[in-house]
PDB file of N, CA and C in Angstrom:
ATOM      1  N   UNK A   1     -31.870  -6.073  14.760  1.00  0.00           N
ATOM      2  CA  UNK A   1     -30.683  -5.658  15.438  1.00  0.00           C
ATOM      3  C   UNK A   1     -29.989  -6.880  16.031  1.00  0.00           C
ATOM      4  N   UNK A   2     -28.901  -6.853  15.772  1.00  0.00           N
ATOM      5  CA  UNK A   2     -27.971  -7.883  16.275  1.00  0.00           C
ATOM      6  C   UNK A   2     -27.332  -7.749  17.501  1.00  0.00           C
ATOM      7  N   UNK A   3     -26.721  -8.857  17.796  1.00  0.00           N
ATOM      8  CA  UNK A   3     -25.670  -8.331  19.349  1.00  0.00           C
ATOM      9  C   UNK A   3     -24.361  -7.674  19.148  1.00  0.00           C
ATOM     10  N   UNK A   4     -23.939  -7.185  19.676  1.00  0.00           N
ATOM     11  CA  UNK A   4     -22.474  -6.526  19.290  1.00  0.00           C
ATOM     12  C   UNK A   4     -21.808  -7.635  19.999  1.00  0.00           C
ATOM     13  N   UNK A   5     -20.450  -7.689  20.005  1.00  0.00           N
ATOM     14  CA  UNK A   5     -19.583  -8.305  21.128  1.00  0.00           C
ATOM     15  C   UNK A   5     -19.219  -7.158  21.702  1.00  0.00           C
ATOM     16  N   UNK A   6     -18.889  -7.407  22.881  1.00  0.00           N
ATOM     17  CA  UNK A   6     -18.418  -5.833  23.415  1.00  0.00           C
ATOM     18  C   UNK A   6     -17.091  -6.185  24.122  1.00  0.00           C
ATOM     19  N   UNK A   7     -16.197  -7.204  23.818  1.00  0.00           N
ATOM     20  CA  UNK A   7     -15.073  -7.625  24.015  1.00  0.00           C
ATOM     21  C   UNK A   7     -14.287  -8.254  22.836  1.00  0.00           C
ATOM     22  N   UNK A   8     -13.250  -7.869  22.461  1.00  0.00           N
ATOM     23  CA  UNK A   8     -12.795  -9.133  21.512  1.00  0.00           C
ATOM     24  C   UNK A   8     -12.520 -10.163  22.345  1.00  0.00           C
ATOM     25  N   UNK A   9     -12.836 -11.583  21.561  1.00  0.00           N
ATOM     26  CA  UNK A   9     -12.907 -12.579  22.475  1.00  0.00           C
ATOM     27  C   UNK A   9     -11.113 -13.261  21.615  1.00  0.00           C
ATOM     28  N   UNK A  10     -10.266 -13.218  22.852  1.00  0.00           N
ATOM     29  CA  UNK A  10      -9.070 -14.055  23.301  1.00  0.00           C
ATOM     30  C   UNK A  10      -8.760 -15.097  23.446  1.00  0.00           C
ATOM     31  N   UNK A  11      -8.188 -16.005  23.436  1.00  0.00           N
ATOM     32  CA  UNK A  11      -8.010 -17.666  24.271  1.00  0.00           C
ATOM     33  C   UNK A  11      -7.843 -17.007  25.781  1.00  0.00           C
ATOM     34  N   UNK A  12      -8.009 -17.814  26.847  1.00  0.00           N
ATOM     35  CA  UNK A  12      -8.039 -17.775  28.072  1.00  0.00           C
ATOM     36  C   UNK A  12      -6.655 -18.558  28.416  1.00  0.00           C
ATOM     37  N   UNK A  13      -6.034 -17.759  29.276  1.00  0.00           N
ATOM     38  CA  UNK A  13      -5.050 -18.482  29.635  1.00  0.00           C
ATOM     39  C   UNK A  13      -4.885 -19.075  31.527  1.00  0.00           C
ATOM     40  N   UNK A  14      -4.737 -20.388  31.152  1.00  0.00           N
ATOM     41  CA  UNK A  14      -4.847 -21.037  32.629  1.00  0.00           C
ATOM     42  C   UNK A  14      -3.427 -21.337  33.462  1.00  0.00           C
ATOM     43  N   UNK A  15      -3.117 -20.330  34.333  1.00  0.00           N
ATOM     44  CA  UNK A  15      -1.759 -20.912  34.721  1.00  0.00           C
ATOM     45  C   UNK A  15      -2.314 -21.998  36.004  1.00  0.00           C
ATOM     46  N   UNK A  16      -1.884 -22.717  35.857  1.00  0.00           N
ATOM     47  CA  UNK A  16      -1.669 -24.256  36.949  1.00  0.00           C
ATOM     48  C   UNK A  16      -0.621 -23.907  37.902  1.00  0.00           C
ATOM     49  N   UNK A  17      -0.547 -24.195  39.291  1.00  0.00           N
ATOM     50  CA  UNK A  17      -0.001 -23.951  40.508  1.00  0.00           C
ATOM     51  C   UNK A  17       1.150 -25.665  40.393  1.00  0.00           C
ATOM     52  N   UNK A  18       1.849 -25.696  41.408  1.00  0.00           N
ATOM     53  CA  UNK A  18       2.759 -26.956  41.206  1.00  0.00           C
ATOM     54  C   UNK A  18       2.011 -27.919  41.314  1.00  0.00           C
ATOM     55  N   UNK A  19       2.193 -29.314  40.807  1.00  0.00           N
ATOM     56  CA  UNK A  19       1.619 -30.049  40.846  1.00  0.00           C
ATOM     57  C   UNK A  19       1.139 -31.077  42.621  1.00  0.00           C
ATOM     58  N   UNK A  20       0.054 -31.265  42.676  1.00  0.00           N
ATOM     59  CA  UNK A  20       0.043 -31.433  44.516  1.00  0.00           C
ATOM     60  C   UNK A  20       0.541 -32.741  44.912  1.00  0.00           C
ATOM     61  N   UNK A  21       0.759 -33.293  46.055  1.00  0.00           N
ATOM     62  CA  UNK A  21       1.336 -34.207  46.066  1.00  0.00           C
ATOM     63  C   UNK A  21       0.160 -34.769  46.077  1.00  0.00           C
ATOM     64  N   UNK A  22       0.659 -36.029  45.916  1.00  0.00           N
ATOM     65  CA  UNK A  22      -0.767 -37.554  45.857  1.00  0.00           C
ATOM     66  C   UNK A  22      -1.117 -37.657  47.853  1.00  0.00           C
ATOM     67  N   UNK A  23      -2.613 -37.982  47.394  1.00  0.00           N
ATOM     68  CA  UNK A  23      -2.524 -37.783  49.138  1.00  0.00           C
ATOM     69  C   UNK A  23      -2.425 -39.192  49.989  1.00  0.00           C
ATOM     70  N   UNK A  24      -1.677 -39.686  50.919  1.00  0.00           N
ATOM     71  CA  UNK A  24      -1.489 -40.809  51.489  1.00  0.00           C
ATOM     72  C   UNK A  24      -3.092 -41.992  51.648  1.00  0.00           C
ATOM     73  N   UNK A  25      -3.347 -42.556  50.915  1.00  0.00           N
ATOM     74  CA  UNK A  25      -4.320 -43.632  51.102  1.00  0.00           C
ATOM     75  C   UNK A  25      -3.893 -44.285  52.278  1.00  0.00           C
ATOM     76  N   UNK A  26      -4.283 -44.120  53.848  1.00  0.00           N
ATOM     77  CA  UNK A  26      -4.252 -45.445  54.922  1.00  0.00           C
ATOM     78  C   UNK A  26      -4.610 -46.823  54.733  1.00  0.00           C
ATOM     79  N   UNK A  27      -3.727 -47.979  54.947  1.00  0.00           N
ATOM     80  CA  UNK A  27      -3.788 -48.860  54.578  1.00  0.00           C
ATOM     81  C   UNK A  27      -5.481 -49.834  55.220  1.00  0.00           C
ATOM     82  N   UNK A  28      -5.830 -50.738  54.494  1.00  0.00           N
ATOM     83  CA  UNK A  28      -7.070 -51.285  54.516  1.00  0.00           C
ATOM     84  C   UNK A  28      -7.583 -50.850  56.488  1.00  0.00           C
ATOM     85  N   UNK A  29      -8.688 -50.556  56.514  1.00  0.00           N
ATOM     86  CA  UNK A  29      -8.726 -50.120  57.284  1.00  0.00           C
ATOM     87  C   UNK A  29     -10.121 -51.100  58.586  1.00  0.00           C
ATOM     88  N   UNK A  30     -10.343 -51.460  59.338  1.00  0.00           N
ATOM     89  CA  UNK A  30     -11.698 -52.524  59.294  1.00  0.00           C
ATOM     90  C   UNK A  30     -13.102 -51.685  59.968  1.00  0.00           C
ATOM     91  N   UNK A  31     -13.332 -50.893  59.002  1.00  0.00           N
ATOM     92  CA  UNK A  31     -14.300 -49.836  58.911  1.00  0.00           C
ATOM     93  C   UNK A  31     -15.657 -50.958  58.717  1.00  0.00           C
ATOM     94  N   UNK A  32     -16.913 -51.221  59.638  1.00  0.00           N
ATOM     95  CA  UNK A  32     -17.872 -51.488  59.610  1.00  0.00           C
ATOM     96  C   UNK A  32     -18.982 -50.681  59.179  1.00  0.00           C
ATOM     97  N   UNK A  33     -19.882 -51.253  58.005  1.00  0.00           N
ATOM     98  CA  UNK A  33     -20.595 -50.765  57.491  1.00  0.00           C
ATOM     99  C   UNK A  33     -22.059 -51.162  57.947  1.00  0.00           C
ATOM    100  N   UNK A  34     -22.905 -50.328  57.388  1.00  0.00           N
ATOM    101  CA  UNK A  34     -24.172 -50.938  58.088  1.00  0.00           C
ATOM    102  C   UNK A  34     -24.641 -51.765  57.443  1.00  0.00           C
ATOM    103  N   UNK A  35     -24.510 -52.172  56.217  1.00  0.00           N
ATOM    104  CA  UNK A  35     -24.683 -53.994  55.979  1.00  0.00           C
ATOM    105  C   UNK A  35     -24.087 -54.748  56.928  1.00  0.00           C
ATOM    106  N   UNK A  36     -22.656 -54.284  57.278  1.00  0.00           N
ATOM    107  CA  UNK A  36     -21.973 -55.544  58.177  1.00  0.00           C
ATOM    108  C   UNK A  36     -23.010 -55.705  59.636  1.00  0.00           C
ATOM    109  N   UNK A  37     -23.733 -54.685  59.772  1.00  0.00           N
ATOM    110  CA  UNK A  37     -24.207 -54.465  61.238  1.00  0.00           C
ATOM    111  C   UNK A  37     -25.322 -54.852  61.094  1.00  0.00           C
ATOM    112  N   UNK A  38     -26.145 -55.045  60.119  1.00  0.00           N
ATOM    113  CA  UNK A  38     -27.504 -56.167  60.035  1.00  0.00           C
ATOM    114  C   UNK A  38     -27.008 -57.245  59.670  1.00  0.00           C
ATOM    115  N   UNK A  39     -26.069 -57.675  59.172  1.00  0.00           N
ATOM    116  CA  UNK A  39     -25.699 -58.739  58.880  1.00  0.00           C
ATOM    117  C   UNK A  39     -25.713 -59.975  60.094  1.00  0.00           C
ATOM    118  N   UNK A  40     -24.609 -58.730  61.203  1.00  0.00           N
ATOM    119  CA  UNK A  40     -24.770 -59.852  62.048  1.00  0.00           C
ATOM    120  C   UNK A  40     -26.146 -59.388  62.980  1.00  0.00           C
ATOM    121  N   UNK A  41     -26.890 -58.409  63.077  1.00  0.00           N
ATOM    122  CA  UNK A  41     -28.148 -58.362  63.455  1.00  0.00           C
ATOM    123  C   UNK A  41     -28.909 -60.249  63.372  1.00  0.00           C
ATOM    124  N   UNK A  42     -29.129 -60.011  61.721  1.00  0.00           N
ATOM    125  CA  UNK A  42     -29.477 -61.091  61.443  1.00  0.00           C
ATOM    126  C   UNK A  42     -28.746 -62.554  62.093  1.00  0.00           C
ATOM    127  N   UNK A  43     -27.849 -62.687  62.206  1.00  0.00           N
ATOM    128  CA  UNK A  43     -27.033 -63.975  62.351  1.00  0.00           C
ATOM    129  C   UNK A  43     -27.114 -64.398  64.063  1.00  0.00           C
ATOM    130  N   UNK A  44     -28.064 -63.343  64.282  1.00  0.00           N
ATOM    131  CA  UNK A  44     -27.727 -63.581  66.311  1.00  0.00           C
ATOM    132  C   UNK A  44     -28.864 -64.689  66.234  1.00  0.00           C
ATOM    133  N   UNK A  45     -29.054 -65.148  67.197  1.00  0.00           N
ATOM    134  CA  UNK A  45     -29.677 -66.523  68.320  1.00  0.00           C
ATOM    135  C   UNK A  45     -31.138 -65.999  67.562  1.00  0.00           C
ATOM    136  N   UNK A  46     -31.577 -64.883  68.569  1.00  0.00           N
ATOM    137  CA  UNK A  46     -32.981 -65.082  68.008  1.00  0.00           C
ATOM    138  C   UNK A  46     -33.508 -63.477  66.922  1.00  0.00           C
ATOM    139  N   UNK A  47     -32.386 -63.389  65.790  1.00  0.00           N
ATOM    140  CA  UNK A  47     -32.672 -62.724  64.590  1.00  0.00           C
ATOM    141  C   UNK A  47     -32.812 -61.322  64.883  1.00  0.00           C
ATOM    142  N   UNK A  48     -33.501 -60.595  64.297  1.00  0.00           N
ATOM    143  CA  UNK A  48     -33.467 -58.903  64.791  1.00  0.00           C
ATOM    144  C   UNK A  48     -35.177 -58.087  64.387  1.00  0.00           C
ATOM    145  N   UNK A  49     -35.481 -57.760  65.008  1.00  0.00           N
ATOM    146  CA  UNK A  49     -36.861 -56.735  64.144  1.00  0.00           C
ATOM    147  C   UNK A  49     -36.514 -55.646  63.432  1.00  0.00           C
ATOM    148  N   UNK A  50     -37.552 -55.271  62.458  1.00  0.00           N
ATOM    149  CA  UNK A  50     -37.473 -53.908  62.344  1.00  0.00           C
ATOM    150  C   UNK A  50     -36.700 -52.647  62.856  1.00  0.00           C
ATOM    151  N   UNK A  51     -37.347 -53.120  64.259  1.00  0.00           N
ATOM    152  CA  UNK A  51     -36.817 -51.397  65.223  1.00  0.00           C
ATOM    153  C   UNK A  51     -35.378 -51.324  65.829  1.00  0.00           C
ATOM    154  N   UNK A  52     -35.136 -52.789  65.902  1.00  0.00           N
ATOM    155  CA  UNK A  52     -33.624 -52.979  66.005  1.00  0.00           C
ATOM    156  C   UNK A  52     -32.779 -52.226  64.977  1.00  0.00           C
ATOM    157  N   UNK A  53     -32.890 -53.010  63.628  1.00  0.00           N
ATOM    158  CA  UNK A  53     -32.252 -52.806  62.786  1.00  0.00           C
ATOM    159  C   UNK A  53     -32.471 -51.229  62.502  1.00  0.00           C
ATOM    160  N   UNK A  54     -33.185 -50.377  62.338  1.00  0.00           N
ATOM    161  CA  UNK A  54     -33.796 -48.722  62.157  1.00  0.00           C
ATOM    162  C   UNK A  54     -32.947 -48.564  63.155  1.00  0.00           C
ATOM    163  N   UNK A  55     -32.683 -48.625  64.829  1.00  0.00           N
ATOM    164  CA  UNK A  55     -31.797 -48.274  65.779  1.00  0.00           C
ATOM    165  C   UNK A  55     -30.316 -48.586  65.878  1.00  0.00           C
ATOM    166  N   UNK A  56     -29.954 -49.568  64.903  1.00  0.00           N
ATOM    167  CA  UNK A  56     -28.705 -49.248  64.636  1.00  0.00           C
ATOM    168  C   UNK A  56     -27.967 -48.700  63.636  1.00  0.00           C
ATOM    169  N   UNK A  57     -29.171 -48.736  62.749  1.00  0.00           N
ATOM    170  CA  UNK A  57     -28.455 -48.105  61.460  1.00  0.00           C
ATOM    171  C   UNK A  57     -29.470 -46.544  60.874  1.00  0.00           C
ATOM    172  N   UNK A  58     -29.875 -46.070  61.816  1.00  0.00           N
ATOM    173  CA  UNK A  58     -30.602 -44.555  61.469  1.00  0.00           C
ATOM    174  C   UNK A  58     -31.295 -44.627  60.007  1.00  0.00           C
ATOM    175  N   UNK A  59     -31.893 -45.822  59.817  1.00  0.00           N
ATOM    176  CA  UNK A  59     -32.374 -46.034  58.479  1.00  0.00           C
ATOM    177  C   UNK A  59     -33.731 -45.423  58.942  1.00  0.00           C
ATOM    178  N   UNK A  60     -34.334 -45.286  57.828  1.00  0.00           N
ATOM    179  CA  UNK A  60     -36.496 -45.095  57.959  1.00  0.00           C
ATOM    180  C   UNK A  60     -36.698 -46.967  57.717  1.00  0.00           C
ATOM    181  N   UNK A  61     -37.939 -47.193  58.782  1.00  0.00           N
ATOM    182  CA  UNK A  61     -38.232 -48.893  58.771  1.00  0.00           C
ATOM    183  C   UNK A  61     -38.564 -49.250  57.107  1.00  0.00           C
ATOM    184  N   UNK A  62     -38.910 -48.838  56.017  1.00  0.00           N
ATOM    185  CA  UNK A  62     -39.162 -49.021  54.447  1.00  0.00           C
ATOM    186  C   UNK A  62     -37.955 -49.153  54.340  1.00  0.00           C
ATOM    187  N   UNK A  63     -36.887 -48.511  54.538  1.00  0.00           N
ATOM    188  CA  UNK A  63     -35.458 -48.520  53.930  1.00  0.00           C
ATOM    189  C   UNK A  63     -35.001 -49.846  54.454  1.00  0.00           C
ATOM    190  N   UNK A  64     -35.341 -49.901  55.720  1.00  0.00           N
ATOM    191  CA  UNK A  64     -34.532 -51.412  56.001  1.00  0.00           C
ATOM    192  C   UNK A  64     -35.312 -52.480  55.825  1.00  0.00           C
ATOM    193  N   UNK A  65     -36.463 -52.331  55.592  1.00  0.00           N
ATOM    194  CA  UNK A  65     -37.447 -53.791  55.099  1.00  0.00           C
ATOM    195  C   UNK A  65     -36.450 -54.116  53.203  1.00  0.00           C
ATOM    196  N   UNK A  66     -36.946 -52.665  52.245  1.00  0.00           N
ATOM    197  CA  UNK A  66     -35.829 -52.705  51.454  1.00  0.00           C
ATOM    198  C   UNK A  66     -34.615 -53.232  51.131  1.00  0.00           C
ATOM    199  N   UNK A  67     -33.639 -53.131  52.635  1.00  0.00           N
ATOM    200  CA  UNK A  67     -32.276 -53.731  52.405  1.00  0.00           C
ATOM    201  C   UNK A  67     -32.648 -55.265  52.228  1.00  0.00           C
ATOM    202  N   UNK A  68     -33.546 -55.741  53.092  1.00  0.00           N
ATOM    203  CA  UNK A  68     -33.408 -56.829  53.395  1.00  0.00           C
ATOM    204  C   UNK A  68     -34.150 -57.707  52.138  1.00  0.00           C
ATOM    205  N   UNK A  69     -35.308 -57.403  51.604  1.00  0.00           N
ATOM    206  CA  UNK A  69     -35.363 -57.988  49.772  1.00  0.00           C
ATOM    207  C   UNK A  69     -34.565 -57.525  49.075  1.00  0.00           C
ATOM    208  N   UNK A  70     -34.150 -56.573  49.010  1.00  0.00           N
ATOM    209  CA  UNK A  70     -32.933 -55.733  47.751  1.00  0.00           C
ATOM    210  C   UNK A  70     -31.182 -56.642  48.085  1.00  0.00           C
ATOM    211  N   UNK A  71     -31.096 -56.089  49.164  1.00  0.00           N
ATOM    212  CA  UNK A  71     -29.699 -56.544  48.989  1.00  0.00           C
ATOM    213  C   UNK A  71     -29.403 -57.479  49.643  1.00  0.00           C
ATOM    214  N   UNK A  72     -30.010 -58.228  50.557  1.00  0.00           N
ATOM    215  CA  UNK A  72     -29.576 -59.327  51.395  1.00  0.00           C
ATOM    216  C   UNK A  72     -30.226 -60.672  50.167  1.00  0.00           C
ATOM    217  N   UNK A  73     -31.096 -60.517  49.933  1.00  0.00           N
ATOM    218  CA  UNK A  73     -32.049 -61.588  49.484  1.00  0.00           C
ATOM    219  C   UNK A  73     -31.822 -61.773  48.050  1.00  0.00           C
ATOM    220  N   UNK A  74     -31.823 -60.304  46.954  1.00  0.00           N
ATOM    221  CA  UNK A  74     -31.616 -60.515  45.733  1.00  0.00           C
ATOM    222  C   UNK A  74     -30.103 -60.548  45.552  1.00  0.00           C
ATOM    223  N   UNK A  75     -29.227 -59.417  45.793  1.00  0.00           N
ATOM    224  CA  UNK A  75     -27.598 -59.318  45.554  1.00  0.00           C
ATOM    225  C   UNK A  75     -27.119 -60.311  46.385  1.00  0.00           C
ATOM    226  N   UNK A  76     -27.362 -60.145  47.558  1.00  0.00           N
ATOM    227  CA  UNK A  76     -26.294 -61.203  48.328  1.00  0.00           C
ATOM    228  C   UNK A  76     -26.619 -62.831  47.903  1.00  0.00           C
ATOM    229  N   UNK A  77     -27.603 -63.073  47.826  1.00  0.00           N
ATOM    230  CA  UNK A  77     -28.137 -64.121  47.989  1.00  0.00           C
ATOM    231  C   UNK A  77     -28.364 -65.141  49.057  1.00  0.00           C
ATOM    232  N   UNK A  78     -28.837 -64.267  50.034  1.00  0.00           N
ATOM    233  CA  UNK A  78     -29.158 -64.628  51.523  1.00  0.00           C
ATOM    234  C   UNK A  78     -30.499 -64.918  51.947  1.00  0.00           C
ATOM    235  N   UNK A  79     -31.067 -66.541  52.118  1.00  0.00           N
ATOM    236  CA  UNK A  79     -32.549 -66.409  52.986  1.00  0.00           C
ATOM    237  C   UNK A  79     -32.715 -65.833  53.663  1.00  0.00           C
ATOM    238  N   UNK A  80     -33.836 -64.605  53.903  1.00  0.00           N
ATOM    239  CA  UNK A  80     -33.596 -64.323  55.170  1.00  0.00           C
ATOM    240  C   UNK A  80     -35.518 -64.827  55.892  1.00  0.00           C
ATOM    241  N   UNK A  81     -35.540 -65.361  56.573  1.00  0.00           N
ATOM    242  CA  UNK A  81     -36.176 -65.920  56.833  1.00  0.00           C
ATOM    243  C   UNK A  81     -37.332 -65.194  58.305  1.00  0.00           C
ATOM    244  N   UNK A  82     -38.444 -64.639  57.833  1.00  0.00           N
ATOM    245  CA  UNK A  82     -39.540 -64.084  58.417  1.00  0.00           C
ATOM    246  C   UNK A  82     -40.321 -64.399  59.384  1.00  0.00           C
ATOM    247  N   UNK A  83     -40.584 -64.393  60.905  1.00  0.00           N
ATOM    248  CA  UNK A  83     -41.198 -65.242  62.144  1.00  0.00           C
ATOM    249  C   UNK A  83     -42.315 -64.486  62.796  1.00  0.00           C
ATOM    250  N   UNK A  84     -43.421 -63.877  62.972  1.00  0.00           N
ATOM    251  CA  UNK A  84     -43.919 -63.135  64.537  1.00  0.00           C
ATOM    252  C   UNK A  84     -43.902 -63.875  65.578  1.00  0.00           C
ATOM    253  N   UNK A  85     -43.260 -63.699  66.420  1.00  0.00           N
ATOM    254  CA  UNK A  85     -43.622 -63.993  67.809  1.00  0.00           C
ATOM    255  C   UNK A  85     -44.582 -64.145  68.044  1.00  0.00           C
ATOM    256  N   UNK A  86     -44.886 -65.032  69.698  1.00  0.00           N
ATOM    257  CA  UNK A  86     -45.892 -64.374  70.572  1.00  0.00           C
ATOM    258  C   UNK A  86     -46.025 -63.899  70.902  1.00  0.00           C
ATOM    259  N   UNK A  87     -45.366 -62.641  70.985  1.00  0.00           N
ATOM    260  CA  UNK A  87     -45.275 -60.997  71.569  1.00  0.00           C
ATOM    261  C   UNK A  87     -45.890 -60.322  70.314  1.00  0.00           C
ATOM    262  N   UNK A  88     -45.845 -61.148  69.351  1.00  0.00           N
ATOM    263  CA  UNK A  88     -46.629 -60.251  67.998  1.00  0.00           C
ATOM    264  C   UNK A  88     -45.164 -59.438  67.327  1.00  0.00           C
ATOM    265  N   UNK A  89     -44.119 -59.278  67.379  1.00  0.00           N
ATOM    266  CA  UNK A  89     -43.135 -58.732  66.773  1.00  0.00           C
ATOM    267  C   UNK A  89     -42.350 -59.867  66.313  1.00  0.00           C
ATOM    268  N   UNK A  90     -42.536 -59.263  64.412  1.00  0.00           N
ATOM    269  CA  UNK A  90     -41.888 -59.542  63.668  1.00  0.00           C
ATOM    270  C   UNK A  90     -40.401 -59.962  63.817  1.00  0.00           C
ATOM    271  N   UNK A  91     -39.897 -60.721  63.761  1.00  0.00           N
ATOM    272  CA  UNK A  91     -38.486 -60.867  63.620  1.00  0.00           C
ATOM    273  C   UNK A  91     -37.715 -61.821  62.194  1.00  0.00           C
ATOM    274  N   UNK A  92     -36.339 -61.091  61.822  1.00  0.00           N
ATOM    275  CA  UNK A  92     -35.846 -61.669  60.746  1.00  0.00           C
ATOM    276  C   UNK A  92     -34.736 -62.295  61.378  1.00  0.00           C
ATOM    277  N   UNK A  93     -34.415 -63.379  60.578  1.00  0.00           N
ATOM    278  CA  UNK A  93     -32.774 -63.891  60.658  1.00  0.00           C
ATOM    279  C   UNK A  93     -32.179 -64.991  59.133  1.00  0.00           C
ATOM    280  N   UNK A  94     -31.116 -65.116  59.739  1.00  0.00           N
ATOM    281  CA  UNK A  94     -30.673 -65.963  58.241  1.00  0.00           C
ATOM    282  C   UNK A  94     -30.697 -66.858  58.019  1.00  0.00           C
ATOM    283  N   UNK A  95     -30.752 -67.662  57.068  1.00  0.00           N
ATOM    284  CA  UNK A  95     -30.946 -69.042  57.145  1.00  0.00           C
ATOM    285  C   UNK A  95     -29.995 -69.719  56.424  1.00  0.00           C
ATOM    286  N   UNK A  96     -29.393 -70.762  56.003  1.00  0.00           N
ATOM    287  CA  UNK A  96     -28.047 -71.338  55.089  1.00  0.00           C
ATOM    288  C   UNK A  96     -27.858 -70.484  54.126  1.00  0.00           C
ATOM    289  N   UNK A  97     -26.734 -70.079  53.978  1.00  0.00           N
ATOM    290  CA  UNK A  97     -26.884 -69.806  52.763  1.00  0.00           C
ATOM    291  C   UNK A  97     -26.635 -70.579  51.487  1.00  0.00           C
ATOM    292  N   UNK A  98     -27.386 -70.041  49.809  1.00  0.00           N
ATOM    293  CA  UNK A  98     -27.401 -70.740  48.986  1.00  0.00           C
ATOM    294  C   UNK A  98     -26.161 -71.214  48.441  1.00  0.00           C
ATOM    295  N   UNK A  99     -26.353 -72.073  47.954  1.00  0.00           N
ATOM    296  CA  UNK A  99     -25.201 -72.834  46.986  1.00  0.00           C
ATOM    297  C   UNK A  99     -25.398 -72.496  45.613  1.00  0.00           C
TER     298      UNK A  99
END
């Protein structure tokens, strides 16, 4: 037994409404991102930890250890250069960048 159709099948017809206007793009805007905000994390006096960087940017601490080999170190091409204290906390900051 086969299927029946139980409609003859039609073309579909699509009516379209007026065309909308284009919507206003605001001009460049100086929207800070959270790269820009470890960035300069990194670039301060004495560098940033972990819990810094997780507290300003609502990252999980893997995600921002991540940024910092992934995109600072491989894409950007930024030392970023690894210290513990004598307080025992880790801290990062930047170092020249490459040529």
């Amino acid at each position: 037994m086969g299927k029946k159709p139980t409609k003859p099948t039609k073309p579909r017809i699509v009516r379209r409404s007026a065309p909308r206007a284009a919507k206003k793009v605001p001009a460049l805007q100086s929207k800070t991102t959270k790269q820009d905000q470890v960035l300069a994390l990194l670039r301060r006096q004495d560098g940033a930890s972990i819990d810094e960087i997780v507290a300003a940017t609502d990252w999980q601490p893997h995600s921002a250890r991540g940024f910092l080999s992934g995109a600072v170190k491989k894409r950007l091409g930024i030392d970023v250069i690894s210290e513990k204290g004598e307080d025992g906390i880790r801290r990062y900051h930047v170092a020249a960048l490459k040529s």
